[in-house]
Protein backbone atom coordinates (compact mmCIF):
# COMPACT_ATOMS: atom_id res chain seq x y z
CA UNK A 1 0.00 0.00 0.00
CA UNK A 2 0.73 3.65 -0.76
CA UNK A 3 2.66 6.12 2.01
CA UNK A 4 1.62 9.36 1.91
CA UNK A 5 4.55 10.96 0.83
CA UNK A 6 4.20 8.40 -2.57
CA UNK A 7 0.88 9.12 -3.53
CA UNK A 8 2.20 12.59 -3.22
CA UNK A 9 5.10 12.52 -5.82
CA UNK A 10 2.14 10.78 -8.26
CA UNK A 11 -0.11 12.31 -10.76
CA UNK A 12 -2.56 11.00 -13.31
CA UNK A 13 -1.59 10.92 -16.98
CA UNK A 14 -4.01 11.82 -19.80
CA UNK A 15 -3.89 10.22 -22.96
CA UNK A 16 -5.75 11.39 -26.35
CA UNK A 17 -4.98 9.37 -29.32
CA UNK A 18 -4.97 12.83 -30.92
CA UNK A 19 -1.98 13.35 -29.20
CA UNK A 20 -0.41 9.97 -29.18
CA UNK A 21 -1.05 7.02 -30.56
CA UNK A 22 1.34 4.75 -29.41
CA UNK A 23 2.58 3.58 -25.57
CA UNK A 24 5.75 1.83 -25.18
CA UNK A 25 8.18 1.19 -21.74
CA UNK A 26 11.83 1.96 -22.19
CA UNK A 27 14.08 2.27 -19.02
CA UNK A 28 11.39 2.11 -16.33
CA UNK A 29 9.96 5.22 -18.20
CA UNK A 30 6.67 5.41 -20.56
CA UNK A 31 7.27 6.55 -23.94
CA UNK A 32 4.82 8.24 -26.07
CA UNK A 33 5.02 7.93 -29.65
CA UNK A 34 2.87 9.64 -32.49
CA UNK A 35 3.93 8.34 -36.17
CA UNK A 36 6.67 6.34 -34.68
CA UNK A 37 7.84 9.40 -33.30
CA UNK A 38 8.86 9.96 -29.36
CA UNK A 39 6.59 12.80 -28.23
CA UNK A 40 6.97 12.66 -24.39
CA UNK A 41 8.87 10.37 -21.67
CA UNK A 42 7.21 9.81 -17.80
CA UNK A 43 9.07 7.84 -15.21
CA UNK A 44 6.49 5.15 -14.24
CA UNK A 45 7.53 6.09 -10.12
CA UNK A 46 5.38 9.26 -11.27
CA UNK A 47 1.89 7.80 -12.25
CA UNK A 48 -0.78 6.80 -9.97
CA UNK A 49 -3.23 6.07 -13.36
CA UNK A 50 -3.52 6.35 -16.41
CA UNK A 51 -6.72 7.50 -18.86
CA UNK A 52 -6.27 6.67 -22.51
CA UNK A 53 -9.29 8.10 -24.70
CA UNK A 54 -9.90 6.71 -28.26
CA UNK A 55 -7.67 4.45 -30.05
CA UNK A 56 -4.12 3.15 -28.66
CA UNK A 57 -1.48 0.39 -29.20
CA UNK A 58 -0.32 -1.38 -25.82
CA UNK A 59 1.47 -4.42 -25.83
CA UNK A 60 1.38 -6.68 -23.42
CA UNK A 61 5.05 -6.28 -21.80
CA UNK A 62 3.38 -2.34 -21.55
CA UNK A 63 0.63 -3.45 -19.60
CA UNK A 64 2.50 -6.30 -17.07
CA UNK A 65 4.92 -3.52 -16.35
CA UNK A 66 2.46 -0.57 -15.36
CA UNK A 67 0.78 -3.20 -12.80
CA UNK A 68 3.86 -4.37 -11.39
CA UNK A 69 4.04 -0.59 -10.90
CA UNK A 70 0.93 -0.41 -9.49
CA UNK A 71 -0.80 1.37 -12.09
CA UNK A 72 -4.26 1.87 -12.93
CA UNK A 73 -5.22 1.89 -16.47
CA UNK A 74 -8.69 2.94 -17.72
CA UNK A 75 -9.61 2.82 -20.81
CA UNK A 76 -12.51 5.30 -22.41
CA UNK A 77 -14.48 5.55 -25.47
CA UNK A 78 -14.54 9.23 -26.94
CA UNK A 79 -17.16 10.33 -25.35
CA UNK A 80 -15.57 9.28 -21.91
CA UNK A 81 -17.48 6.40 -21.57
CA UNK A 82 -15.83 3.81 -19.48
CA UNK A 83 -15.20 0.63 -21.41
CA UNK A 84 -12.52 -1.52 -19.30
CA UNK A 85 -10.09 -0.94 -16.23
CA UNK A 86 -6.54 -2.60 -16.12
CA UNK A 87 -5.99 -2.24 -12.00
CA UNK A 88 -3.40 -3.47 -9.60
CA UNK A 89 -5.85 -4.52 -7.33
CA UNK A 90 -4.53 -6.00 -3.60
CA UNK A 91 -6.16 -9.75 -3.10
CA UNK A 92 -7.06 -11.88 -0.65
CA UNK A 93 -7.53 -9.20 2.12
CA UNK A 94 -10.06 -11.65 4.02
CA UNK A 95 -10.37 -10.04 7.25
CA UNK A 96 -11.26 -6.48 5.31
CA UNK A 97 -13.85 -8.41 3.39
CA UNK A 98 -15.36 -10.37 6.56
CA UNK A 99 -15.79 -7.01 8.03
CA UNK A 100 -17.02 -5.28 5.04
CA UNK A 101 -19.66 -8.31 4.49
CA UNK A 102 -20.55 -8.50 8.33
CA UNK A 103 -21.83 -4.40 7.87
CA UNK A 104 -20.98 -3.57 11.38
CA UNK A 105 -21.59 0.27 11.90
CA UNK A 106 -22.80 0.46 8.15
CA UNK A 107 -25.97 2.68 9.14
CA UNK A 108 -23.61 4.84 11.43
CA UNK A 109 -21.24 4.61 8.23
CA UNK A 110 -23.71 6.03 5.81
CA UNK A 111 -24.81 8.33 7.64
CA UNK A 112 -21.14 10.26 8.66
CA UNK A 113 -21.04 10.19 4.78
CA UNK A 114 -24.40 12.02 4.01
CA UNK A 115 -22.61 14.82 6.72
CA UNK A 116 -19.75 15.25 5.31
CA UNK A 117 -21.30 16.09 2.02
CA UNK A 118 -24.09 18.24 3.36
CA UNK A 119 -21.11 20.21 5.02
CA UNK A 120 -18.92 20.27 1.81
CA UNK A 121 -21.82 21.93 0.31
CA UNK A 122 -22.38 24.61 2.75
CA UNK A 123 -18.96 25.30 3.14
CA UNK A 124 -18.70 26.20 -0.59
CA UNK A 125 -21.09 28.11 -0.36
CA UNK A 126 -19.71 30.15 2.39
CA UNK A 127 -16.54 30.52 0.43
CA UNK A 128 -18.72 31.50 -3.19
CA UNK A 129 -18.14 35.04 -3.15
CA UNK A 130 -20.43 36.06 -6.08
CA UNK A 131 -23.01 38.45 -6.40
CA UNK A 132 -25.64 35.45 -7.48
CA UNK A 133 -25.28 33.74 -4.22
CA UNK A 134 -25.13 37.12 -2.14
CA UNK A 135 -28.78 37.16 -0.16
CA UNK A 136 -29.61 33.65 -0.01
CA UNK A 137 -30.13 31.34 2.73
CA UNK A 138 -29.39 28.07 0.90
CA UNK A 139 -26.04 27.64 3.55
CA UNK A 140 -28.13 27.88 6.54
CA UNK A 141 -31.13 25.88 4.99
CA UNK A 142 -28.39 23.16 4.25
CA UNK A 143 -27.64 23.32 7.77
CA UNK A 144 -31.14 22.69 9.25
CA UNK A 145 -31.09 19.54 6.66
CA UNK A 146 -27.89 18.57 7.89
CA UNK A 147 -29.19 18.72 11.79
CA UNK A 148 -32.14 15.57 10.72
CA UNK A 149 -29.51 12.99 9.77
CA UNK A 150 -28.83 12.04 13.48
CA UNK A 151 -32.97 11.43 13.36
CA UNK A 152 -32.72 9.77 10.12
CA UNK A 153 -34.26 5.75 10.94
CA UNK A 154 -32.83 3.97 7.84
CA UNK A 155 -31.42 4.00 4.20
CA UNK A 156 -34.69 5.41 2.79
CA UNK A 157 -34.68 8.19 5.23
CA UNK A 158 -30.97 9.21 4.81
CA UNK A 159 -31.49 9.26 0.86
CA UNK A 160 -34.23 11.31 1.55
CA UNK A 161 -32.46 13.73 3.22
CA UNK A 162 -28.86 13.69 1.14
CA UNK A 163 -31.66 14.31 -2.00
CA UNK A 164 -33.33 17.31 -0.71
CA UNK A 165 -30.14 19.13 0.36
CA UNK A 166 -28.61 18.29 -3.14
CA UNK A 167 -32.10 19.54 -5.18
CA UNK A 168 -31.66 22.93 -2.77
CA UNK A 169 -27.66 22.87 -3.67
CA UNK A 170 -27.62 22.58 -7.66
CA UNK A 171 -30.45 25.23 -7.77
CA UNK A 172 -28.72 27.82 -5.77
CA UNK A 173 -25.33 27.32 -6.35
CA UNK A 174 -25.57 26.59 -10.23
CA UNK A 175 -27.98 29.26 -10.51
CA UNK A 176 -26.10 31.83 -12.87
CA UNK A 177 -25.85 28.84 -15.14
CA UNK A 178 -29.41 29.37 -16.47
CA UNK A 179 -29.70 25.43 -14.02
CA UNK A 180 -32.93 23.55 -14.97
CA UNK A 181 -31.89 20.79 -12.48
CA UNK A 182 -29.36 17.77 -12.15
CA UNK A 183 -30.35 14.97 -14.39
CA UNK A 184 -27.16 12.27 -15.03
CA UNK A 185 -25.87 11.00 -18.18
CA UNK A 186 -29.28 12.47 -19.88
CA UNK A 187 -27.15 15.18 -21.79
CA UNK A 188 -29.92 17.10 -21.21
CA UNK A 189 -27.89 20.43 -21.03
CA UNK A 190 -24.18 21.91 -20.98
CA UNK A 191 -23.63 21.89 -17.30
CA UNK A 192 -24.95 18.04 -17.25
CA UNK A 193 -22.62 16.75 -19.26
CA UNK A 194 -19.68 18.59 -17.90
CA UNK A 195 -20.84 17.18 -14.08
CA UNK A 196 -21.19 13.36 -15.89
CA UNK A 197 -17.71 13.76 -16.92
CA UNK A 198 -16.17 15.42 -14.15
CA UNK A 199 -17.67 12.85 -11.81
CA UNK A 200 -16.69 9.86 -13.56
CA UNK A 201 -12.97 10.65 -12.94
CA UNK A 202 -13.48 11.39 -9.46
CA UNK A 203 -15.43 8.38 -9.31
CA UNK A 204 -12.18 6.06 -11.09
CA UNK A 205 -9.67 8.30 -9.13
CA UNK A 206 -11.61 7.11 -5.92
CA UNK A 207 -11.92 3.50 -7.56
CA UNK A 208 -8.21 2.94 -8.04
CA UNK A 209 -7.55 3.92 -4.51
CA UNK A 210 -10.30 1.55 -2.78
CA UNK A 211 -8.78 -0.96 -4.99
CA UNK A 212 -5.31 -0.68 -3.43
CA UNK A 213 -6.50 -1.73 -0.02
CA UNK A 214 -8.48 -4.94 -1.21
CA UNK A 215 -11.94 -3.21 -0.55
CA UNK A 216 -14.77 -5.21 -2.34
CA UNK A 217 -15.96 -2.36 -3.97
CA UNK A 218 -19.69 -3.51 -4.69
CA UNK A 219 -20.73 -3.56 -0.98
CA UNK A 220 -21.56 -0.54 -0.12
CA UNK A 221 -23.23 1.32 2.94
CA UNK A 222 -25.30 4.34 1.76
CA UNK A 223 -26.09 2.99 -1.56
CA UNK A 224 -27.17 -0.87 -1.14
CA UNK A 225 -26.43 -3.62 -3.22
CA UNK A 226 -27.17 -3.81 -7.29
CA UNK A 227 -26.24 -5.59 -9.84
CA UNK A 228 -22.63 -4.63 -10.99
CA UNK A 229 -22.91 -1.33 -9.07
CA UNK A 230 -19.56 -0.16 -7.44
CA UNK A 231 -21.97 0.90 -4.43
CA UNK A 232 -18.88 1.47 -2.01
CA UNK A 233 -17.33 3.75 -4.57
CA UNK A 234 -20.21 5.53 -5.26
CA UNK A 235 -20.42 6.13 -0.93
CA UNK A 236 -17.01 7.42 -0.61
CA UNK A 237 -17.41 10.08 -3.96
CA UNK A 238 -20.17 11.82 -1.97
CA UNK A 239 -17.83 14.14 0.18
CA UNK A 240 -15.94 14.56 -2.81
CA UNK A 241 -18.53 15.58 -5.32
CA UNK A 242 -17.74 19.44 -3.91
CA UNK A 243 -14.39 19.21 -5.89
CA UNK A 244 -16.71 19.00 -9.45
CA UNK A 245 -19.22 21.38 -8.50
CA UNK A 246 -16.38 24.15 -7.62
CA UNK A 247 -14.68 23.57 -10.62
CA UNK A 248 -17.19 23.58 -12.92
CA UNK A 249 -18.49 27.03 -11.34
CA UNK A 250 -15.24 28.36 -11.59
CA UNK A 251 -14.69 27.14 -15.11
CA UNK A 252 -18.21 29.41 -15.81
CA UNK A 253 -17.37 32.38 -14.31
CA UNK A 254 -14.05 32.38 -16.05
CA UNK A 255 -15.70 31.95 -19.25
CA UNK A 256 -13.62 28.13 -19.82
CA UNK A 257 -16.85 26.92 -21.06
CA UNK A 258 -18.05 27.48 -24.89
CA UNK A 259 -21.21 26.34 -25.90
CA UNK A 260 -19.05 25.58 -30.16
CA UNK A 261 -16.76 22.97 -27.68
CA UNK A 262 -20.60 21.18 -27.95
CA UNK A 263 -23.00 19.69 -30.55
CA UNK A 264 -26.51 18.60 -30.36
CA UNK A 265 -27.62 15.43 -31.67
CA UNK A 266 -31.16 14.28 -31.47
CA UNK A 267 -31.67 16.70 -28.76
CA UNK A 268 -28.97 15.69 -26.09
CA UNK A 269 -25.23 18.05 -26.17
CA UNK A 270 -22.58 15.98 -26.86
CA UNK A 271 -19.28 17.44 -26.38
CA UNK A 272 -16.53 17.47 -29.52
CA UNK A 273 -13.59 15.24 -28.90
CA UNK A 274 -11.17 17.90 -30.38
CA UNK A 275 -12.33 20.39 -27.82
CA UNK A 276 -12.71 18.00 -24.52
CA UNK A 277 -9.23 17.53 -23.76
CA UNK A 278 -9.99 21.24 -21.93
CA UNK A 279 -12.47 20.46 -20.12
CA UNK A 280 -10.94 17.08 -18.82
CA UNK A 281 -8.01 19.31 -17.77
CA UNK A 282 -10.64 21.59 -15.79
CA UNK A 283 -11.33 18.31 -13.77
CA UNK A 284 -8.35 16.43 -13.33
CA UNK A 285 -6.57 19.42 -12.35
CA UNK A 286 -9.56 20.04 -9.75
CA UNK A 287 -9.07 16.38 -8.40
CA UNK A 288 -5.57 16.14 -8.26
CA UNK A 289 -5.58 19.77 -6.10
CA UNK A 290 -7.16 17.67 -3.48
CA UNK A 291 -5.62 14.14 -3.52
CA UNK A 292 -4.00 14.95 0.09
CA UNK A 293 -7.42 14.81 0.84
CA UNK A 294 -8.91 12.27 -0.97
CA UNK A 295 -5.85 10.02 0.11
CA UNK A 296 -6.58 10.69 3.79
CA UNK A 297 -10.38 9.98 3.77
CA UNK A 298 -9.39 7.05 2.09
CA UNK A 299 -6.60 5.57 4.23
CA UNK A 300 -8.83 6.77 7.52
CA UNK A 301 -11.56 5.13 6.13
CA UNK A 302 -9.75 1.40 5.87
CA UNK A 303 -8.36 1.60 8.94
CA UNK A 304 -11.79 2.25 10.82
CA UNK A 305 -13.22 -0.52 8.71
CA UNK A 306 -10.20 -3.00 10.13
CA UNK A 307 -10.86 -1.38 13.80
CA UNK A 308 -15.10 -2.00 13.70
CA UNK A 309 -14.56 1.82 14.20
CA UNK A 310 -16.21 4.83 13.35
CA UNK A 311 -13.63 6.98 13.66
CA UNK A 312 -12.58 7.89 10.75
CA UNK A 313 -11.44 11.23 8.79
CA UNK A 314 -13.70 12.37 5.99
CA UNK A 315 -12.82 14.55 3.42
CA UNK A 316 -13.33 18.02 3.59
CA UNK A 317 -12.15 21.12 1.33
């Protein structure tokens, strides 16, 4: 498993076959070719994972040598569309998985996460200075939300809650967007799309960590079991969704966002590959500003689960 001061020294690489076409390993580095041409070296120490959109060549010495390095590899259609994850995963952590499986403190579990994401969102807001957000009471109405989880009596209850605090959030905070209301991987509007994709690396940045500890990833405790749902991951991106929403704001207000970087296609906005290498910078940049973070929540998080513990140290911006 990962120190600290490792995961530190890492960074995700970013791979468009516009760019680069070819991967190759040469020294312990990673070499990126384009015609048979070396565009780019990157010690392998460097990379936590790697995401490779549209078409590349990897052989398999490539690919036995980035997971001996413990490195993730996802790989995603042009329209960032998940297709297949090459992960150093750690095995055969029983006891994790007993516990995990046994769901001690999984309520209590759940419901620390719902917190921690109700008070990501009104701490955002407290730190939005903008003249849209200037007047409103959405931080304090948060709050109030935020005081029924302790009351909340089961999974139902606690969505409920976590629900109506996000519905109040995206309204409010998204507000100068012209915001018509969350609806995911719909493509319904501009903002959508960018959330879908901003969220989906968070959500495999997240993944690859979990990963690293032996975590069975589909047991979750806020969202419940489904069929080939990552339900754990999608509990421990909650806190973190804060990182998305604050970038994508930002990226609005300082005009990042151009409505030619989209088309429409049967009425849904689909973003244009040659222009979405901008946007994934928007986000990965976002993510990687907080993996100290991320890393902590994450490491806290496995060592409660080992303890039968609650104590553990969610993320927080």
């Amino acid at each position: 498993m990962l120190s600290l001061p490792d995961f530190m020294a890492k960074q995700i690489l970013f791979l468009e076959s516009q760019d680069a076409k070819e991967l190759s390993f040469q020294n312990d580095n990673l070499i990126l070719k384009n015609e048979g041409k070396k565009t780019d070296q990157i010690p392998c120490i460097k990379v936590f994972a790697i995401f490779i959109v549209g078409e590349f060549t990897l052989t398999m010495v490539l690919i036995r040598k980035l997971l001996s390095y413990g490195i993730t590899i996802f790989l995603l259609k042009k329209n960032y569309q998940t297709y297949a994850v090459l992960g150093n995963e750690t095995e055969g952590n029983v006891l994790l998985r007993r516990k995990q499986y046994e769901g001690k403190n999984s309520f209590e579990i759940a419901k620390k996460i719902v917190d921690a994401k109700l008070q990501n969102q009104a701490d955002i807001f407290r730190k939005t200075r903008l003249e849209a957000l200037k007047g409103t009471n959405t931080q304090e109405q948060i709050g109030k939300i935020r005081s029924n989880i302790l009351m909340a009596k089961d999974i139902a209850s606690l969505m409920g809650i976590e629900g109506s605090a996000a519905k109040m959030f995206f309204s409010s905070y998204f507000s100068s967007m012209n915001w018509h209301g969350r609806k995911p991987r719909t493509k319904y509007d501009i903002p959508n799309v960018l959330l879908d994709i901003g969220y989906t690396f968070l959500f495999h940045f997240i993944d690859a960590q979990l990963r690293l500890y032996g975590f069975d990833t589909y047991v979750g405790n806020l969202h419940q079991e489904f069929y080939q749902r990552k339900s754990l991951v999608c509990d421990m991106v909650e806190p973190c969704r804060c990182i998305v929403d604050k970038a994508l704001l930002k990226a609005f207000n300082l005009k990042q966002i151009n409505e030619k970087d989209f088309s429409i296609h049967q009425g849904q906005y689909i973003l244009k590959y040659k222009t979405a290498s901008k946007y994934s910078r928007i986000f990965l940049e976002a993510i990687m500003s907080e993996k100290e973070g991320i890393f902590k929540y994450i490491q806290s998080f496995y060592r409660a689960v080992m303890k039968d513990s609650l104590e553990f140290e969610t993320f927080h911006l």
